[in-house]
N, C-alpha and C. Protein backbone atom coordinates (compact mmCIF):
# COMPACT_ATOMS: atom_id res chain seq x y z
N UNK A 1 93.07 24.37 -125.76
CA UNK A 1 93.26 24.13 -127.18
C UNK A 1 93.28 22.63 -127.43
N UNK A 2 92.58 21.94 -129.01
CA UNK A 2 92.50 20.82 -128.70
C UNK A 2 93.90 20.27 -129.72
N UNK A 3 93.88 19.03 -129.53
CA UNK A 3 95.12 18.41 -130.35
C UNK A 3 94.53 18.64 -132.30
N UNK A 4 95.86 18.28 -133.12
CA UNK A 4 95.22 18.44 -134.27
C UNK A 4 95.64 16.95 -134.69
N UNK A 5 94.56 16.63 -135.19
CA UNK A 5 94.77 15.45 -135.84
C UNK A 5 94.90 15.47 -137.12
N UNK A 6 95.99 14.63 -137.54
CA UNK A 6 96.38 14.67 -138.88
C UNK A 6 94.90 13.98 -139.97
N UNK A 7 94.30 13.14 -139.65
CA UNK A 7 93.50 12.65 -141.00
C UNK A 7 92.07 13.16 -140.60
N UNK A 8 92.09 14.64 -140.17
CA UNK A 8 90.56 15.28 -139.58
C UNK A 8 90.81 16.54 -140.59
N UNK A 9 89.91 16.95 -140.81
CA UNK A 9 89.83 18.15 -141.80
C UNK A 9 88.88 19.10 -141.08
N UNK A 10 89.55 20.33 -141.06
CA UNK A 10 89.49 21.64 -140.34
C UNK A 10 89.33 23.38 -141.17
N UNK A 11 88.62 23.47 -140.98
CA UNK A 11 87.51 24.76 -141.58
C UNK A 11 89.00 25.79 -141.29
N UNK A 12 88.56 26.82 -142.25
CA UNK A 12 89.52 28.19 -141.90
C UNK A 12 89.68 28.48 -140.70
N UNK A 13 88.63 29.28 -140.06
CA UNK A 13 88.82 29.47 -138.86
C UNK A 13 89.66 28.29 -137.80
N UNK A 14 88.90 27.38 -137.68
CA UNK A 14 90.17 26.54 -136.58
C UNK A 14 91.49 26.46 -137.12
N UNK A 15 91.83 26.33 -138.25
CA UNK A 15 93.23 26.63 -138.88
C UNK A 15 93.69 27.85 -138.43
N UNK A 16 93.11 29.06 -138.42
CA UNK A 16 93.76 30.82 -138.23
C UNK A 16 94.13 29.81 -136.65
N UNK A 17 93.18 29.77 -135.76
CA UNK A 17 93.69 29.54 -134.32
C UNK A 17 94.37 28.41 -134.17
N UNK A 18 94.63 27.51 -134.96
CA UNK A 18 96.04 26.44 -134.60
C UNK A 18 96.81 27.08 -134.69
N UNK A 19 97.18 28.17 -135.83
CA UNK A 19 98.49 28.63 -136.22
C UNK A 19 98.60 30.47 -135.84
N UNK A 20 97.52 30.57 -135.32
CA UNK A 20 97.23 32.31 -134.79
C UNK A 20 97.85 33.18 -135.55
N UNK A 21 97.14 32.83 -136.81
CA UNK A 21 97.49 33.81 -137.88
C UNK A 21 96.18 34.58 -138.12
N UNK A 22 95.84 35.77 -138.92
CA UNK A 22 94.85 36.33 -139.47
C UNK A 22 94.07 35.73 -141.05
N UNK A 23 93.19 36.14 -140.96
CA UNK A 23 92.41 35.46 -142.15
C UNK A 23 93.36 35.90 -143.43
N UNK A 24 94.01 37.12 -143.35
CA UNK A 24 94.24 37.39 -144.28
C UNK A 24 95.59 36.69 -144.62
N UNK A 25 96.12 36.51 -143.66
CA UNK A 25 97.57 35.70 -143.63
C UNK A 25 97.44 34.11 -144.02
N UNK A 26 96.05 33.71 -143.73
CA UNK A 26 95.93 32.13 -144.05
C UNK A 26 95.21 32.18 -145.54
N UNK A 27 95.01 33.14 -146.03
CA UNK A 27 94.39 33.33 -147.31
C UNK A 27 95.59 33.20 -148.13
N UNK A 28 96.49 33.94 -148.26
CA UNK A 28 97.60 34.39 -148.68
C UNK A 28 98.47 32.88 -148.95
N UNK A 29 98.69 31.83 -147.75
CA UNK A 29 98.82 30.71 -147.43
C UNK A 29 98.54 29.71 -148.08
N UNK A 30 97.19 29.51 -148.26
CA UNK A 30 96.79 28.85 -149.60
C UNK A 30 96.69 29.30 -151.12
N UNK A 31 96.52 30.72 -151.33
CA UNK A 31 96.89 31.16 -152.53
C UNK A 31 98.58 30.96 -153.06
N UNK A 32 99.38 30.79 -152.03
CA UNK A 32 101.11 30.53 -152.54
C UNK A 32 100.90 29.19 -152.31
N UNK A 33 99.93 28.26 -151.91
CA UNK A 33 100.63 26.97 -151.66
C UNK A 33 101.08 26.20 -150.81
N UNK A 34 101.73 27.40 -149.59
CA UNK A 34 101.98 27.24 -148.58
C UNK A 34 101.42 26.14 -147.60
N UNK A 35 100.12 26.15 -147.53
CA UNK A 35 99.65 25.11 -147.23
C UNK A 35 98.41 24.49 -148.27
N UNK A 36 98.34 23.58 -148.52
CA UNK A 36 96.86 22.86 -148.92
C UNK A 36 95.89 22.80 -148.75
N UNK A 37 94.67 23.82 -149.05
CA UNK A 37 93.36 23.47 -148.63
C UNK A 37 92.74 22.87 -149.77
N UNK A 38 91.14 22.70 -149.49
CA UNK A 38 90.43 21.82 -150.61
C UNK A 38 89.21 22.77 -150.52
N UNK A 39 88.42 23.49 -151.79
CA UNK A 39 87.23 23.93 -151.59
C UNK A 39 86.23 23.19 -151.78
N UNK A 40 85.57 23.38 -150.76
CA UNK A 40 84.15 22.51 -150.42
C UNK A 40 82.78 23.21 -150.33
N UNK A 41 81.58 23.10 -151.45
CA UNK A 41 80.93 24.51 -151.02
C UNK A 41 81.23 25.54 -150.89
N UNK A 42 82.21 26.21 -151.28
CA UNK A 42 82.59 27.61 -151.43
C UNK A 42 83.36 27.99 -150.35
N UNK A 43 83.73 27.38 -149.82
CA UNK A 43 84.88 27.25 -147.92
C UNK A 43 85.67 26.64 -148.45
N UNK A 44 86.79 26.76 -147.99
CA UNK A 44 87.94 25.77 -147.85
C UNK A 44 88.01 25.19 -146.46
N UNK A 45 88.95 23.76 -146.64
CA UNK A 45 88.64 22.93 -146.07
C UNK A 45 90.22 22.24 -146.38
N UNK A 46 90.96 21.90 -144.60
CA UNK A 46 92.08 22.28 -144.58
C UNK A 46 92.58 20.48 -143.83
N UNK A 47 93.35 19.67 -144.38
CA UNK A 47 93.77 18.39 -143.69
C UNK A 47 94.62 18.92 -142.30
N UNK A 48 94.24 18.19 -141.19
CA UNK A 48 95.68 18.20 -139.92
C UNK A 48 96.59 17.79 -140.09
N UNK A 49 97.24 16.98 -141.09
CA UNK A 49 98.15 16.79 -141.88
C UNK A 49 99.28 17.85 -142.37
N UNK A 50 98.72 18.85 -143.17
CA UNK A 50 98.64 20.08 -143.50
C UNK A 50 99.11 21.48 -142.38
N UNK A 51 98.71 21.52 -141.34
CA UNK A 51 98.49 22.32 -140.55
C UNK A 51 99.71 21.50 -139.66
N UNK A 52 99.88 20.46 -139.29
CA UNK A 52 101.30 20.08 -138.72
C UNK A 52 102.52 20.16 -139.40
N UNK A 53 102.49 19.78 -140.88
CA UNK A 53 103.84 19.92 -141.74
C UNK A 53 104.17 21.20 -141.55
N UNK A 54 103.30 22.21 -141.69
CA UNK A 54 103.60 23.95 -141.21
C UNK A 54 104.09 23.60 -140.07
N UNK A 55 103.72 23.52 -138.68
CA UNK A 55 104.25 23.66 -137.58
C UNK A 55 105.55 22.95 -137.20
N UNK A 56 105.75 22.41 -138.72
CA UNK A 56 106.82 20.85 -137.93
C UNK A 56 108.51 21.66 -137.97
N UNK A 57 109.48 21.42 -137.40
CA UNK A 57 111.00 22.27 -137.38
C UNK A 57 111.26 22.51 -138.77
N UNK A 58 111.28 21.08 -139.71
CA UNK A 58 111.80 21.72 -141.71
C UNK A 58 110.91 22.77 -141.68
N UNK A 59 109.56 22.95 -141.65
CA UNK A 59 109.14 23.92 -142.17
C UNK A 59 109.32 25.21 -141.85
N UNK A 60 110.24 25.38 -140.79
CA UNK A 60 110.95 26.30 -140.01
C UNK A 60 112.54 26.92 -141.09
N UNK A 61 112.89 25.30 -141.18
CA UNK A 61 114.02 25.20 -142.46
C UNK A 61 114.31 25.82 -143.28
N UNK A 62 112.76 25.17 -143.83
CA UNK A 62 112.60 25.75 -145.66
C UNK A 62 112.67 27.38 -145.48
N UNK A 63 111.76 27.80 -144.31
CA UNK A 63 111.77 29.14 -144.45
C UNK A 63 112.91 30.05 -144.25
N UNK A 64 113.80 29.34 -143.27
CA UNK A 64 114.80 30.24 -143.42
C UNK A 64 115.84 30.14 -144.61
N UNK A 65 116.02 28.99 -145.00
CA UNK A 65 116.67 28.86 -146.65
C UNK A 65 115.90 29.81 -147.62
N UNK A 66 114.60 29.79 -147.90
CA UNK A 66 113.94 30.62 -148.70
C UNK A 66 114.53 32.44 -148.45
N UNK A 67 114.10 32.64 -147.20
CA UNK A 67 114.62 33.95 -146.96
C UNK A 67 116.03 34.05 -146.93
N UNK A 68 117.40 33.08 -146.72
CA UNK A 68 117.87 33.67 -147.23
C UNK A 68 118.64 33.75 -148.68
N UNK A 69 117.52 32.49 -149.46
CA UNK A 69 117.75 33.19 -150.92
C UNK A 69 117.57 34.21 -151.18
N UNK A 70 116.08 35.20 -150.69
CA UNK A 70 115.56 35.74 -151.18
C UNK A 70 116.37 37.11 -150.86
N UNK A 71 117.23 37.20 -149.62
CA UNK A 71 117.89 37.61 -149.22
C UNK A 71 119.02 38.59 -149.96
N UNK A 72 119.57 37.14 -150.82
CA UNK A 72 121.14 37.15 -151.64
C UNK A 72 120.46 37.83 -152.85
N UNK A 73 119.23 37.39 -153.28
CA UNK A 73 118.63 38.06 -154.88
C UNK A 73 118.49 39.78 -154.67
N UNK A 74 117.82 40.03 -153.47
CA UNK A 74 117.83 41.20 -153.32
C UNK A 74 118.76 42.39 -153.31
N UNK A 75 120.08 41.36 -152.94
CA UNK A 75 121.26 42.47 -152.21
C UNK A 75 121.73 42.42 -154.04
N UNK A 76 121.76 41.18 -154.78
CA UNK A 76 122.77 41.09 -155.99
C UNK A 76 121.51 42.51 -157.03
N UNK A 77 120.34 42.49 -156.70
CA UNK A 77 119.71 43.14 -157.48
C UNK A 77 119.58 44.74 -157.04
N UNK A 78 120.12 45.07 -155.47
CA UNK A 78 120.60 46.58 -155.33
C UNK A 78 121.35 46.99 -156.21
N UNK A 79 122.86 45.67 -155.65
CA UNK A 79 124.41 45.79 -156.40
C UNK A 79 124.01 46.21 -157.95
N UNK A 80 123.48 45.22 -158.76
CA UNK A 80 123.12 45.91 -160.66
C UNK A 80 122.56 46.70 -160.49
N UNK A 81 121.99 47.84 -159.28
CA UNK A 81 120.80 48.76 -159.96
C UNK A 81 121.74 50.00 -159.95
């Protein structure tokens, strides 16, 4: 596997295999935001920049803060139902 360089820009596919996710999971990814791509010709087109802030520990962070907001909304929205 090769290194990712942050100021190189990387097609879908080598993105799914930096992060060994499915197309459909890296679709999903840029439709929330999650990460940043750029469409180019009808492809997206993804910074190493991008693809390391995902891999980096905060982004490990954020996610577990997110889940367990999402967590507390769920249980308070059983509790009112």
């Amino acid at each position: 596997m090769k290194d990712i360089k942050p100021n190189e820009v990387y097609t879908t596919k080598e993105t799914q295999d930096f992060l060994k996710v499915s197309k459909s999971t890296l679709k999903r990814f840029l439709k929330r935001g999650i990460i940043n791509g750029y469409k180019v010709g009808g492809t997206y087109r993804i910074w190493g920049r991008e693809i390391l802030g995902l891999l980096s520990p905060k982004a490990e962070e954020k996610a577990v803060g997110y889940y367990r907001k999402l967590k507390e909304k769920t249980k308070k929205a059983i509790k009112d139902w």
